[in-house]
N, C-alpha and C. Protein backbone atom coordinates (compact mmCIF):
# COMPACT_ATOMS: atom_id res chain seq x y z
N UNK A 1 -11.27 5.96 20.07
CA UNK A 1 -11.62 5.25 18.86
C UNK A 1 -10.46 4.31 18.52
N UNK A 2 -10.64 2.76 18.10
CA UNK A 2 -9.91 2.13 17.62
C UNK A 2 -9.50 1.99 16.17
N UNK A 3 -7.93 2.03 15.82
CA UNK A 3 -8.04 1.76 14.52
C UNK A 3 -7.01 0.40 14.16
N UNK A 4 -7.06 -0.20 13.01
CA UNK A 4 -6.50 -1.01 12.72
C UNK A 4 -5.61 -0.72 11.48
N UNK A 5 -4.40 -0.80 11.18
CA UNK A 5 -3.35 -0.36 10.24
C UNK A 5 -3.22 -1.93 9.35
N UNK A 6 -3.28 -1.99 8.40
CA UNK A 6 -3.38 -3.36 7.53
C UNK A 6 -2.12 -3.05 6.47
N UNK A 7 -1.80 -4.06 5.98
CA UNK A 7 -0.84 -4.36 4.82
C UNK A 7 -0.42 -5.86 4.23
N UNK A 8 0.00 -6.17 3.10
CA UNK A 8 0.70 -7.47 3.21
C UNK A 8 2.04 -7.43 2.85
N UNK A 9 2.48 -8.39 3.52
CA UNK A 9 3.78 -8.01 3.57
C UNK A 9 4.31 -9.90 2.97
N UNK A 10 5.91 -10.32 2.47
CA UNK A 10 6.16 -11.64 1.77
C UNK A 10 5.60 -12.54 2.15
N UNK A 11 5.44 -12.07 3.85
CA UNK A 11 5.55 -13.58 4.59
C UNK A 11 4.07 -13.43 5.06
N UNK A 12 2.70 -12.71 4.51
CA UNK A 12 1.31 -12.42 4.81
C UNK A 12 1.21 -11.41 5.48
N UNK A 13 -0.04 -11.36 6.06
CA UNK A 13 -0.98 -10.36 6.21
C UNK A 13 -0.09 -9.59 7.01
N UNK A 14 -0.22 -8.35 7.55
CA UNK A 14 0.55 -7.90 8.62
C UNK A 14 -0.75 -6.58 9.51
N UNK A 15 -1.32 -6.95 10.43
CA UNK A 15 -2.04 -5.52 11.23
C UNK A 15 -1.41 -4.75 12.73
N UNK A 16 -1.46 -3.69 13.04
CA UNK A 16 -1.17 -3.08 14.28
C UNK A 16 -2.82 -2.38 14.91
N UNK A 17 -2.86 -2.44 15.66
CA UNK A 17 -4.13 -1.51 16.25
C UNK A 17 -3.24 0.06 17.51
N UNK A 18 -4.19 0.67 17.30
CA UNK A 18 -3.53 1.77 18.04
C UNK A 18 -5.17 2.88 18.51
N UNK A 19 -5.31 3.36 19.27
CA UNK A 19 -6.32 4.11 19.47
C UNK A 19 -6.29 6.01 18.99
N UNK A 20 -4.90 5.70 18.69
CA UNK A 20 -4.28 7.41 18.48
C UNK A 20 -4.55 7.67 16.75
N UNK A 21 -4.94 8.69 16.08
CA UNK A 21 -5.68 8.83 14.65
C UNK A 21 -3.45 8.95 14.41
N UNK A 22 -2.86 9.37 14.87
CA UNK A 22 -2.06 10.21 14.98
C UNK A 22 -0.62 9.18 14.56
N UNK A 23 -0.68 8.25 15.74
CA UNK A 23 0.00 7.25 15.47
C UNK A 23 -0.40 5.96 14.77
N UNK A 24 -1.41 5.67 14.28
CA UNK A 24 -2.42 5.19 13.22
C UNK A 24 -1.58 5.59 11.69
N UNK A 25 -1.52 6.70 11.71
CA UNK A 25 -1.08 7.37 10.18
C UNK A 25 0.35 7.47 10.01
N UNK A 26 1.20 7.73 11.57
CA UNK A 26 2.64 7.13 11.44
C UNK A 26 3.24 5.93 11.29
N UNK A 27 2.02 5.33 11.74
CA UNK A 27 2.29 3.47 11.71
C UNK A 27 2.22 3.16 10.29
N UNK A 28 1.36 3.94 9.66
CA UNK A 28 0.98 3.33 7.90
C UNK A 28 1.99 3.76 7.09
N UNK A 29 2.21 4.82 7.59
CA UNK A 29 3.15 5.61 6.37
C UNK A 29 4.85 4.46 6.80
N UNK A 30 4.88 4.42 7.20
CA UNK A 30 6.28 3.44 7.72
C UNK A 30 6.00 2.09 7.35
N UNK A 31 4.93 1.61 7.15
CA UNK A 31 4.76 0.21 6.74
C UNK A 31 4.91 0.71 5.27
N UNK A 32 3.91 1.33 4.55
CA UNK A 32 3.89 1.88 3.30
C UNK A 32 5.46 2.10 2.50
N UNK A 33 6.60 2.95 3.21
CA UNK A 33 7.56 2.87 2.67
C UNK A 33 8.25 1.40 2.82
N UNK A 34 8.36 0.74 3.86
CA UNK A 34 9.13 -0.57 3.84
C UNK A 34 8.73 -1.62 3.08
N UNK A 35 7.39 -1.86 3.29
CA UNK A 35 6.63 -2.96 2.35
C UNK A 35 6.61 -2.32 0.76
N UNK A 36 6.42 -1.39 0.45
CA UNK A 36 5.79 -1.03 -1.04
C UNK A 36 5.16 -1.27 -1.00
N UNK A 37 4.08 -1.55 0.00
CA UNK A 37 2.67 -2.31 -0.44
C UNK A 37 1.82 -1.26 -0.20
N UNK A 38 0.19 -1.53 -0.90
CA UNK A 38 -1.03 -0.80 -0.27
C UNK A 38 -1.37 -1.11 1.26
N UNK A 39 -1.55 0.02 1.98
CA UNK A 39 -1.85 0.09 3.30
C UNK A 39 -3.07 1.15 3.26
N UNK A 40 -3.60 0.10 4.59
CA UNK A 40 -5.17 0.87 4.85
C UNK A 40 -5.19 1.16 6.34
N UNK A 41 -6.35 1.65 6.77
CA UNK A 41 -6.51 1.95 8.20
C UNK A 41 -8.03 1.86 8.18
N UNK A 42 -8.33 0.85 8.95
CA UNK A 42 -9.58 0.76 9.12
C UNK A 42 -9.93 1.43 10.75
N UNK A 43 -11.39 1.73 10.43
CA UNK A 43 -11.83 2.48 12.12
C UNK A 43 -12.66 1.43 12.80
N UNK A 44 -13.46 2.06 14.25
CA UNK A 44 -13.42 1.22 14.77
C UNK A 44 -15.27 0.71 13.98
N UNK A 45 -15.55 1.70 13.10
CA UNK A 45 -17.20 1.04 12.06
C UNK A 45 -16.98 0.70 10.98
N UNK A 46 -15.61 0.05 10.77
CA UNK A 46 -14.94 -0.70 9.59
C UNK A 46 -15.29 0.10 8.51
N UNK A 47 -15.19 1.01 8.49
CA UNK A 47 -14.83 2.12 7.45
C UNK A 47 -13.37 1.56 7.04
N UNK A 48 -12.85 1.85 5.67
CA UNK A 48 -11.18 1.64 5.54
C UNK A 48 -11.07 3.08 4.23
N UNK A 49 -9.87 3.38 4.70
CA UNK A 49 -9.24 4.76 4.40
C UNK A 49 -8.02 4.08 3.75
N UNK A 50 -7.34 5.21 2.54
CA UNK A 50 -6.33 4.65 2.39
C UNK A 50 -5.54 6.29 3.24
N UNK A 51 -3.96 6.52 3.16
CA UNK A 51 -3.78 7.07 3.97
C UNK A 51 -3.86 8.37 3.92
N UNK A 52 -4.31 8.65 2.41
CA UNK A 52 -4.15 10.40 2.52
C UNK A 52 -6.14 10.94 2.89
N UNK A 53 -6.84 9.65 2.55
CA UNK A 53 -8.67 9.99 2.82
C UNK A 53 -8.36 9.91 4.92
N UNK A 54 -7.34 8.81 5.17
CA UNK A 54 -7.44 9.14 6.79
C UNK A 54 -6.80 10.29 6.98
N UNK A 55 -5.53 10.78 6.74
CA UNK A 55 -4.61 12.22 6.93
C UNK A 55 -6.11 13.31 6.94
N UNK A 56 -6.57 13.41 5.83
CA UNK A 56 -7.94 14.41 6.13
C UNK A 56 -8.69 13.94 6.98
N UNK A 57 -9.38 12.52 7.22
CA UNK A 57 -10.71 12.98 8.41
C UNK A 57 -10.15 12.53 9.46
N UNK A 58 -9.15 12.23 9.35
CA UNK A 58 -8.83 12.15 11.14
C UNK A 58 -7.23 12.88 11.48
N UNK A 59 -6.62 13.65 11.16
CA UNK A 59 -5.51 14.15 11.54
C UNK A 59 -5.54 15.40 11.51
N UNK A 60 -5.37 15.98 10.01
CA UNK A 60 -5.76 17.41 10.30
C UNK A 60 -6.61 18.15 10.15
N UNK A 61 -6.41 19.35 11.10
CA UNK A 61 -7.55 19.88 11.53
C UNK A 61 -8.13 20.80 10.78
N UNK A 62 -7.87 21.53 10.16
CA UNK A 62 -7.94 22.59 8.95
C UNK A 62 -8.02 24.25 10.02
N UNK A 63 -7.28 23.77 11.49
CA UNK A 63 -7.03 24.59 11.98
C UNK A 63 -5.99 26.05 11.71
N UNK A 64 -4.97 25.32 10.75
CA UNK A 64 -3.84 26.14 10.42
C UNK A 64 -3.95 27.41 10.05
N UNK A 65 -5.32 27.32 8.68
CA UNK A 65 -5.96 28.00 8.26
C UNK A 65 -5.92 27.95 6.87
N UNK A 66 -6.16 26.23 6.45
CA UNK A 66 -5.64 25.66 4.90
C UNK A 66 -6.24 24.92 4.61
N UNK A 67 -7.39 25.41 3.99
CA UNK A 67 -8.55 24.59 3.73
C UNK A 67 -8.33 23.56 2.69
N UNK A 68 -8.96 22.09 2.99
CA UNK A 68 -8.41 21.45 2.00
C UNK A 68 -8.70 21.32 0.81
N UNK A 69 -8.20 21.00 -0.35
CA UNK A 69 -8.77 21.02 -1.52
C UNK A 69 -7.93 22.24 -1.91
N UNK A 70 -7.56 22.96 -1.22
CA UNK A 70 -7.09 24.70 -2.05
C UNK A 70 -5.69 24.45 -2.48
């Protein structure tokens, strides 16, 4: 699955693409602190997430045994 990492940044728009949910959400969170700006992640059915709605449906697994919401 493809995703696209968005932000704006002084000098405009700024995107990365990455196929990993994983490095998708490391890419945002690092733009997010440097820019101060809002960052999104769009998928590859232009859905857009901001980063904690992607952290749930695409990162973790609720394998740990920590259901979310609790």
């Amino acid at each position: 699955m493809k995703f696209v990492i968005s932000t704006n940044t002084p000098d405009g728009p700024l995107s990365y693409q990455t196929v990993s949910p994983e490095i998708a959400l490391a890419r945002a969170k690092v733009l997010a602190e440097t820019w101060r700006q809002d960052v999104t992640i769009q998928d590859m059915n232009g859905r857009v997430y901001d980063l904690d709605a992607f952290d749930t449906c695409f990162v973790r697994s609720g394998s740990d045994g920590v259901v979310p919401g609790s």
